[in-house]
Each structure stands twice: as C-alpha cells, then as structure tokens.
PDB file of N, CA and C in Angstrom:
ATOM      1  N   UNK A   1     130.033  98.023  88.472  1.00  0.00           N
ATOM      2  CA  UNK A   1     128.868  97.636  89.263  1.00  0.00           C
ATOM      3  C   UNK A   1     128.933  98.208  90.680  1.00  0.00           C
ATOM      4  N   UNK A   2     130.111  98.491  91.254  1.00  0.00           N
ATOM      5  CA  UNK A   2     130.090  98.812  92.625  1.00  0.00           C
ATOM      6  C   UNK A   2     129.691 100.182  92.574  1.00  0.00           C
ATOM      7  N   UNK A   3     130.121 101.082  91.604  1.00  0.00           N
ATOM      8  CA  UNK A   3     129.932 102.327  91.842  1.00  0.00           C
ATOM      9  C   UNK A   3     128.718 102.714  91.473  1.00  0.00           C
ATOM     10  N   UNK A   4     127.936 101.845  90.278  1.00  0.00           N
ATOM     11  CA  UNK A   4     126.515 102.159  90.123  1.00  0.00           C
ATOM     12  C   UNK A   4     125.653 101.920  91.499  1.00  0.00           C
ATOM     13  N   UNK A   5     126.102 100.897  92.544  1.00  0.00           N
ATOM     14  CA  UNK A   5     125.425 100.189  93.498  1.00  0.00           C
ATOM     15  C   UNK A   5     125.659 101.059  94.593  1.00  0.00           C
ATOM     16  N   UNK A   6     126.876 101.893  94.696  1.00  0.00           N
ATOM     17  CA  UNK A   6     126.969 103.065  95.701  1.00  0.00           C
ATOM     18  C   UNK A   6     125.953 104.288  95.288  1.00  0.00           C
ATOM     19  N   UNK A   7     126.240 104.737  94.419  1.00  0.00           N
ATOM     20  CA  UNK A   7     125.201 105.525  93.256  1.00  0.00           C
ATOM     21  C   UNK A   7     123.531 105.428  94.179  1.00  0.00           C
ATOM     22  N   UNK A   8     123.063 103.891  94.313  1.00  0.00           N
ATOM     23  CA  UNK A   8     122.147 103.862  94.685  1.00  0.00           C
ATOM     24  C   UNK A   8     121.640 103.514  95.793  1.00  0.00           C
ATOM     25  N   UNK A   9     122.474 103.106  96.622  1.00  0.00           N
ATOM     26  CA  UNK A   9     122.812 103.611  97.760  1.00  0.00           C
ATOM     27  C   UNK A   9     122.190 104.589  98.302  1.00  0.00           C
ATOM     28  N   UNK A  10     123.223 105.646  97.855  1.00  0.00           N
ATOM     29  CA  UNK A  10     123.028 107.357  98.334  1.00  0.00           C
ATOM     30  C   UNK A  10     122.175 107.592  97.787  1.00  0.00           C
ATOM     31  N   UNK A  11     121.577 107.531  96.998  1.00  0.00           N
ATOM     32  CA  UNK A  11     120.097 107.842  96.255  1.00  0.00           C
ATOM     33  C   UNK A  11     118.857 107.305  97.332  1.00  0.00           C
ATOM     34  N   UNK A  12     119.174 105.813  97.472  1.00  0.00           N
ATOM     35  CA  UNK A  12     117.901 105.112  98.743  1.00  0.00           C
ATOM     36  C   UNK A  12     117.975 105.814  99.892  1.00  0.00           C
ATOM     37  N   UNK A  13     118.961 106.134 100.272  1.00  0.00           N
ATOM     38  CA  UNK A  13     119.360 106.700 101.370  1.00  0.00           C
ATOM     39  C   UNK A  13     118.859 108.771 101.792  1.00  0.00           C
ATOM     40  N   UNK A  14     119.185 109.278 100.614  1.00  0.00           N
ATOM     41  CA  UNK A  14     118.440 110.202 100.092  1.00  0.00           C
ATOM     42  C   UNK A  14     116.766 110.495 100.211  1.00  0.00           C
ATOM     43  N   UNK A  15     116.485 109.810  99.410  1.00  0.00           N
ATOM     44  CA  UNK A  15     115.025 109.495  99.763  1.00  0.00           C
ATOM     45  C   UNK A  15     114.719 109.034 100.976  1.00  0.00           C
ATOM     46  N   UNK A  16     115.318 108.294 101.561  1.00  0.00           N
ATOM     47  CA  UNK A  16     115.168 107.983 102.944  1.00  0.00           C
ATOM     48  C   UNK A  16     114.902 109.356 103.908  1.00  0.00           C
ATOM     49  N   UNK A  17     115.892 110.041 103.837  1.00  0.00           N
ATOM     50  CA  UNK A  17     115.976 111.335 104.214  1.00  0.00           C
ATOM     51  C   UNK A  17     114.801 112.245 104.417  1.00  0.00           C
ATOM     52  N   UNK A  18     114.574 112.418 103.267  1.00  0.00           N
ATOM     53  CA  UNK A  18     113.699 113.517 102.530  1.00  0.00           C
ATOM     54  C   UNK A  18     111.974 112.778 102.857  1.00  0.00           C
ATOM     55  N   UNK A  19     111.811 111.232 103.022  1.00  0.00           N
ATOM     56  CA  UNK A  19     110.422 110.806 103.710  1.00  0.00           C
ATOM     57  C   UNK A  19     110.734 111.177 105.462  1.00  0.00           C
ATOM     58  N   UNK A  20     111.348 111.203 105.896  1.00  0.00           N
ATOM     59  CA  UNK A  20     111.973 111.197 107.104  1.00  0.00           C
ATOM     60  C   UNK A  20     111.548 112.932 107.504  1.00  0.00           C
ATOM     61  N   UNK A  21     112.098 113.933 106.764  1.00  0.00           N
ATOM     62  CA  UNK A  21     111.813 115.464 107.019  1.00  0.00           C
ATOM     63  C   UNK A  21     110.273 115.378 106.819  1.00  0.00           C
ATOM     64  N   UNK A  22     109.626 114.965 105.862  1.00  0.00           N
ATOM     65  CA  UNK A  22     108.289 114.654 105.961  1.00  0.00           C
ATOM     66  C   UNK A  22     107.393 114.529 107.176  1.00  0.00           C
ATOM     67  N   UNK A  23     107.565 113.858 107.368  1.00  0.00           N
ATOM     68  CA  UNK A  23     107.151 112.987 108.370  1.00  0.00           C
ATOM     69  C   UNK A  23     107.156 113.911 109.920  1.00  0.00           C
ATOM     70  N   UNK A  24     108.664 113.935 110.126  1.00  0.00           N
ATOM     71  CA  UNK A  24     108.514 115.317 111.143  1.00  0.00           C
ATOM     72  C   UNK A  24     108.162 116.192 110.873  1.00  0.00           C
ATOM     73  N   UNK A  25     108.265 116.990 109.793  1.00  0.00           N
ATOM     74  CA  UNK A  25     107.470 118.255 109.244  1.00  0.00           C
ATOM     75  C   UNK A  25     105.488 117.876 109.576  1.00  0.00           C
ATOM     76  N   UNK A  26     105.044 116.988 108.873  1.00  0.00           N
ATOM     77  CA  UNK A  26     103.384 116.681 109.755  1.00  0.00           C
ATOM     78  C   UNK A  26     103.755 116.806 111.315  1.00  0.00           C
ATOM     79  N   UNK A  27     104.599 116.062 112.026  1.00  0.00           N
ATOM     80  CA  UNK A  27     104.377 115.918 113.345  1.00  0.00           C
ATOM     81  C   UNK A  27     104.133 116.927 114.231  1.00  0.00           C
ATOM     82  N   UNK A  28     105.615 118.302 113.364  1.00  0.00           N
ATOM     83  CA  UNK A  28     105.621 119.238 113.827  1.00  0.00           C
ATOM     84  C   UNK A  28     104.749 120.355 113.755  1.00  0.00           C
ATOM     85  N   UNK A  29     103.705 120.441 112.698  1.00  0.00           N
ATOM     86  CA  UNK A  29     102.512 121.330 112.238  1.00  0.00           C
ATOM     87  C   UNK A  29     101.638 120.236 112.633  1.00  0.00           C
ATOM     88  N   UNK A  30     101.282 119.160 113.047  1.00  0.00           N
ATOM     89  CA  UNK A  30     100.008 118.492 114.274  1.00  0.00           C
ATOM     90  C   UNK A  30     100.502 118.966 115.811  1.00  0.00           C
ATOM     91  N   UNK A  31     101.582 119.251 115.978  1.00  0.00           N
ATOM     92  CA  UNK A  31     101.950 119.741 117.541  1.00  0.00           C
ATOM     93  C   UNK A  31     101.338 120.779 117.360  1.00  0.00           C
ATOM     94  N   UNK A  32     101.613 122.019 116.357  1.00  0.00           N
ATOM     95  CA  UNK A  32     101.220 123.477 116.275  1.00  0.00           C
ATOM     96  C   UNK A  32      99.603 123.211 116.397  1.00  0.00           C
ATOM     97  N   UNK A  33      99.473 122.810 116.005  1.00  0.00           N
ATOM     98  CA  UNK A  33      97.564 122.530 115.376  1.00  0.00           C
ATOM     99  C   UNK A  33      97.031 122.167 116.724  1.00  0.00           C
ATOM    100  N   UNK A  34      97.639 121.342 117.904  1.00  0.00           N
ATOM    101  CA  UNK A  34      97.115 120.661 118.853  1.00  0.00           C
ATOM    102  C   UNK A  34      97.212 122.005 119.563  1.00  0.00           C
ATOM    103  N   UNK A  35      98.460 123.006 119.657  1.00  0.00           N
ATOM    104  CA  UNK A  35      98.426 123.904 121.042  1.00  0.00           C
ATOM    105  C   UNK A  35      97.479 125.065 120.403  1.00  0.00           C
ATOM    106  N   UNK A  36      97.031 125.401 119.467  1.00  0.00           N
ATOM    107  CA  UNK A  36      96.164 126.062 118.858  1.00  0.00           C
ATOM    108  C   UNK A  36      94.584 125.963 119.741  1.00  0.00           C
ATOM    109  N   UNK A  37      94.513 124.632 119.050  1.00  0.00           N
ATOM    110  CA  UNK A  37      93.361 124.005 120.059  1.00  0.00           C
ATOM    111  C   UNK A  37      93.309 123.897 121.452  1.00  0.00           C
ATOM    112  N   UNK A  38      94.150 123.563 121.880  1.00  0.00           N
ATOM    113  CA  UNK A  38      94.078 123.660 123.134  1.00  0.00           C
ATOM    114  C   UNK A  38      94.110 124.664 124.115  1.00  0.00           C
ATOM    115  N   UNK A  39      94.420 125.880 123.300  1.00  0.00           N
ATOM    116  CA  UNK A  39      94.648 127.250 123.922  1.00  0.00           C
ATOM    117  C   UNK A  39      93.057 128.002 123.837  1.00  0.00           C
ATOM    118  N   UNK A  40      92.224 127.296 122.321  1.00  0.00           N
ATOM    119  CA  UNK A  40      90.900 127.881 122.548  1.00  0.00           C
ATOM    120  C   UNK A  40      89.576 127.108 122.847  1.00  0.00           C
ATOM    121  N   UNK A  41      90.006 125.906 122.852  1.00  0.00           N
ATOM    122  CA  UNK A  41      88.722 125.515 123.185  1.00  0.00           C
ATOM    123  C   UNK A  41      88.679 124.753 124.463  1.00  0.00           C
ATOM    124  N   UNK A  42      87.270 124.696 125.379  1.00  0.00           N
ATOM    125  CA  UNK A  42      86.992 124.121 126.680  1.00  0.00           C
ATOM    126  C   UNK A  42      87.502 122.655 126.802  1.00  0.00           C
ATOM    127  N   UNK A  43      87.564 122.332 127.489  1.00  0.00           N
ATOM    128  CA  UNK A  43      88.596 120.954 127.954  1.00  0.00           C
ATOM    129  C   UNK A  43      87.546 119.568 127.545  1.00  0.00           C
ATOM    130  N   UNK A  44      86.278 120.084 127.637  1.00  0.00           N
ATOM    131  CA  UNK A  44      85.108 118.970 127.447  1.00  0.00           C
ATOM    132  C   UNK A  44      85.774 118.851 125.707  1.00  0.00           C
ATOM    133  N   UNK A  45      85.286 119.661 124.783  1.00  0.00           N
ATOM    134  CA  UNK A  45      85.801 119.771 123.479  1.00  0.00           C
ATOM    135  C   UNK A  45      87.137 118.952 123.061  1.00  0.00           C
ATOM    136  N   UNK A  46      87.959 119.321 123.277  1.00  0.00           N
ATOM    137  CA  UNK A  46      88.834 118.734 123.511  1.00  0.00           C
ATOM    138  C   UNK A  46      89.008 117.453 123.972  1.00  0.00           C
ATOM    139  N   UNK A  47      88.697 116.630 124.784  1.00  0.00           N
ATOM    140  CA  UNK A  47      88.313 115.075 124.759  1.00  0.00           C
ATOM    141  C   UNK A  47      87.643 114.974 124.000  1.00  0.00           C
ATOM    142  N   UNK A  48      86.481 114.979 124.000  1.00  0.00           N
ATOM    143  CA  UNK A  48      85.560 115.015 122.571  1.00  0.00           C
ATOM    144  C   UNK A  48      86.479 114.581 121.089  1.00  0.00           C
ATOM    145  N   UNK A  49      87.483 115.236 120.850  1.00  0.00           N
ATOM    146  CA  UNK A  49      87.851 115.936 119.900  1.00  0.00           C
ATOM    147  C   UNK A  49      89.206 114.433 119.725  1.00  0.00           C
ATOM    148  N   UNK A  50      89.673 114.231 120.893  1.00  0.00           N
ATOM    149  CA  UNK A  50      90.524 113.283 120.650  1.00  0.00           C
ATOM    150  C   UNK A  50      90.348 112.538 121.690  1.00  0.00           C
ATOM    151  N   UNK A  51      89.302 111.694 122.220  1.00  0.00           N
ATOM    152  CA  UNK A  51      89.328 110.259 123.058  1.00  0.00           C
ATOM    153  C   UNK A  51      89.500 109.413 121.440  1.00  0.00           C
ATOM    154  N   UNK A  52      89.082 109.666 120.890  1.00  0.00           N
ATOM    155  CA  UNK A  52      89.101 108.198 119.380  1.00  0.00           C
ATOM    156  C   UNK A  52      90.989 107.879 119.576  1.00  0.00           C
ATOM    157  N   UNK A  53      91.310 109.177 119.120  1.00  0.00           N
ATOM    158  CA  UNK A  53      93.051 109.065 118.897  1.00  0.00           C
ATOM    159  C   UNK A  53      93.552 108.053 120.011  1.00  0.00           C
ATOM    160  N   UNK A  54      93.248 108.024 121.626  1.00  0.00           N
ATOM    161  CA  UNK A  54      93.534 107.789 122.856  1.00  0.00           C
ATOM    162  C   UNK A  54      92.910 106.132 122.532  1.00  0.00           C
ATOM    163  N   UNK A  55      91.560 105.845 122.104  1.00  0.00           N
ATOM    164  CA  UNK A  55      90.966 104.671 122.138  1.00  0.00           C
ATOM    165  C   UNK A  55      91.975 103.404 121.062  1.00  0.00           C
ATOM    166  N   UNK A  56      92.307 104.590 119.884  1.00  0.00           N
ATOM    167  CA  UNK A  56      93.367 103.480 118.831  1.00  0.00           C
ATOM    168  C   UNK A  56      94.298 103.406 119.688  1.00  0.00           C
ATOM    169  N   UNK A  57      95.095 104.450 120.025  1.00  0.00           N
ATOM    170  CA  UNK A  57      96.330 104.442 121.108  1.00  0.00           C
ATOM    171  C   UNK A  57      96.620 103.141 121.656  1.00  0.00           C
ATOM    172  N   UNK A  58      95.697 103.350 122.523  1.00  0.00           N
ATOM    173  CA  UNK A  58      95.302 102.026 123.302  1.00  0.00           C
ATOM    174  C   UNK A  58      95.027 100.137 122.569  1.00  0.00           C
ATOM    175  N   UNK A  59      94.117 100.715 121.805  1.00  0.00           N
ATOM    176  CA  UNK A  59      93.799  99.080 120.901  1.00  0.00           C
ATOM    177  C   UNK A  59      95.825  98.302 120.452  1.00  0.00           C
ATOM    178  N   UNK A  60      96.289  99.380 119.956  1.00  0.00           N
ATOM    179  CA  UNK A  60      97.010  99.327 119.290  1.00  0.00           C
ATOM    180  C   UNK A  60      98.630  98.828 120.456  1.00  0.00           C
ATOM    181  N   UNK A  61      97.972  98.991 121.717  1.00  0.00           N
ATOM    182  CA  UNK A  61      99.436  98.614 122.809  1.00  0.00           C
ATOM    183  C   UNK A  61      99.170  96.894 123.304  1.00  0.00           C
TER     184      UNK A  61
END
C-alpha cells in the first residue's frame, strides 16, 4: 500500500506540474499578445480594449 500510495503521489504531483506549465505557457503567449498590441494600436484602443479586465480587477480586490 505505501508504494502504490507513493506511486500516486508522484503521479498527483506530476500532473500538478504539467497544469502548472500550462498555465504559464497562456500567461506567457497573453504577455506576447499584449506587447503586440500595444506596439500597434493608439492608446485610446487600447483602454477600450482592456478597462473591462481593470473593472473585474478591481470588483474582485
């Protein structure tokens, strides 16, 4: 039993992992995506584009 229970363990733990690279992997291609945008479009656009994100931001503190 112990070694099946280590077994799964490293398995939860594993997966743990691998949602984890996920997760930064989006964060890190929404950073790319944001300086994209921000390099071409006017600054009005851009609020426009994300006051909502800023408004949950906020609800949410």
């Amino acid at each position: 039993d112990e070694k099946r229970s280590n077994t799964l363990s490293k398995l939860l733990s594993e997966i743990n992992n691998v949602l984890h690279k996920s997760v930064r992997e989006r964060i890190k291609n929404a950073l790319y995506d944001f300086h994209i945008i921000a390099q071409n479009l006017p600054l009005a656009d851009i609020q426009q584009l994300f006051e909502p994100a800023y408004d949950w931001s906020r609800e949410r503190r």
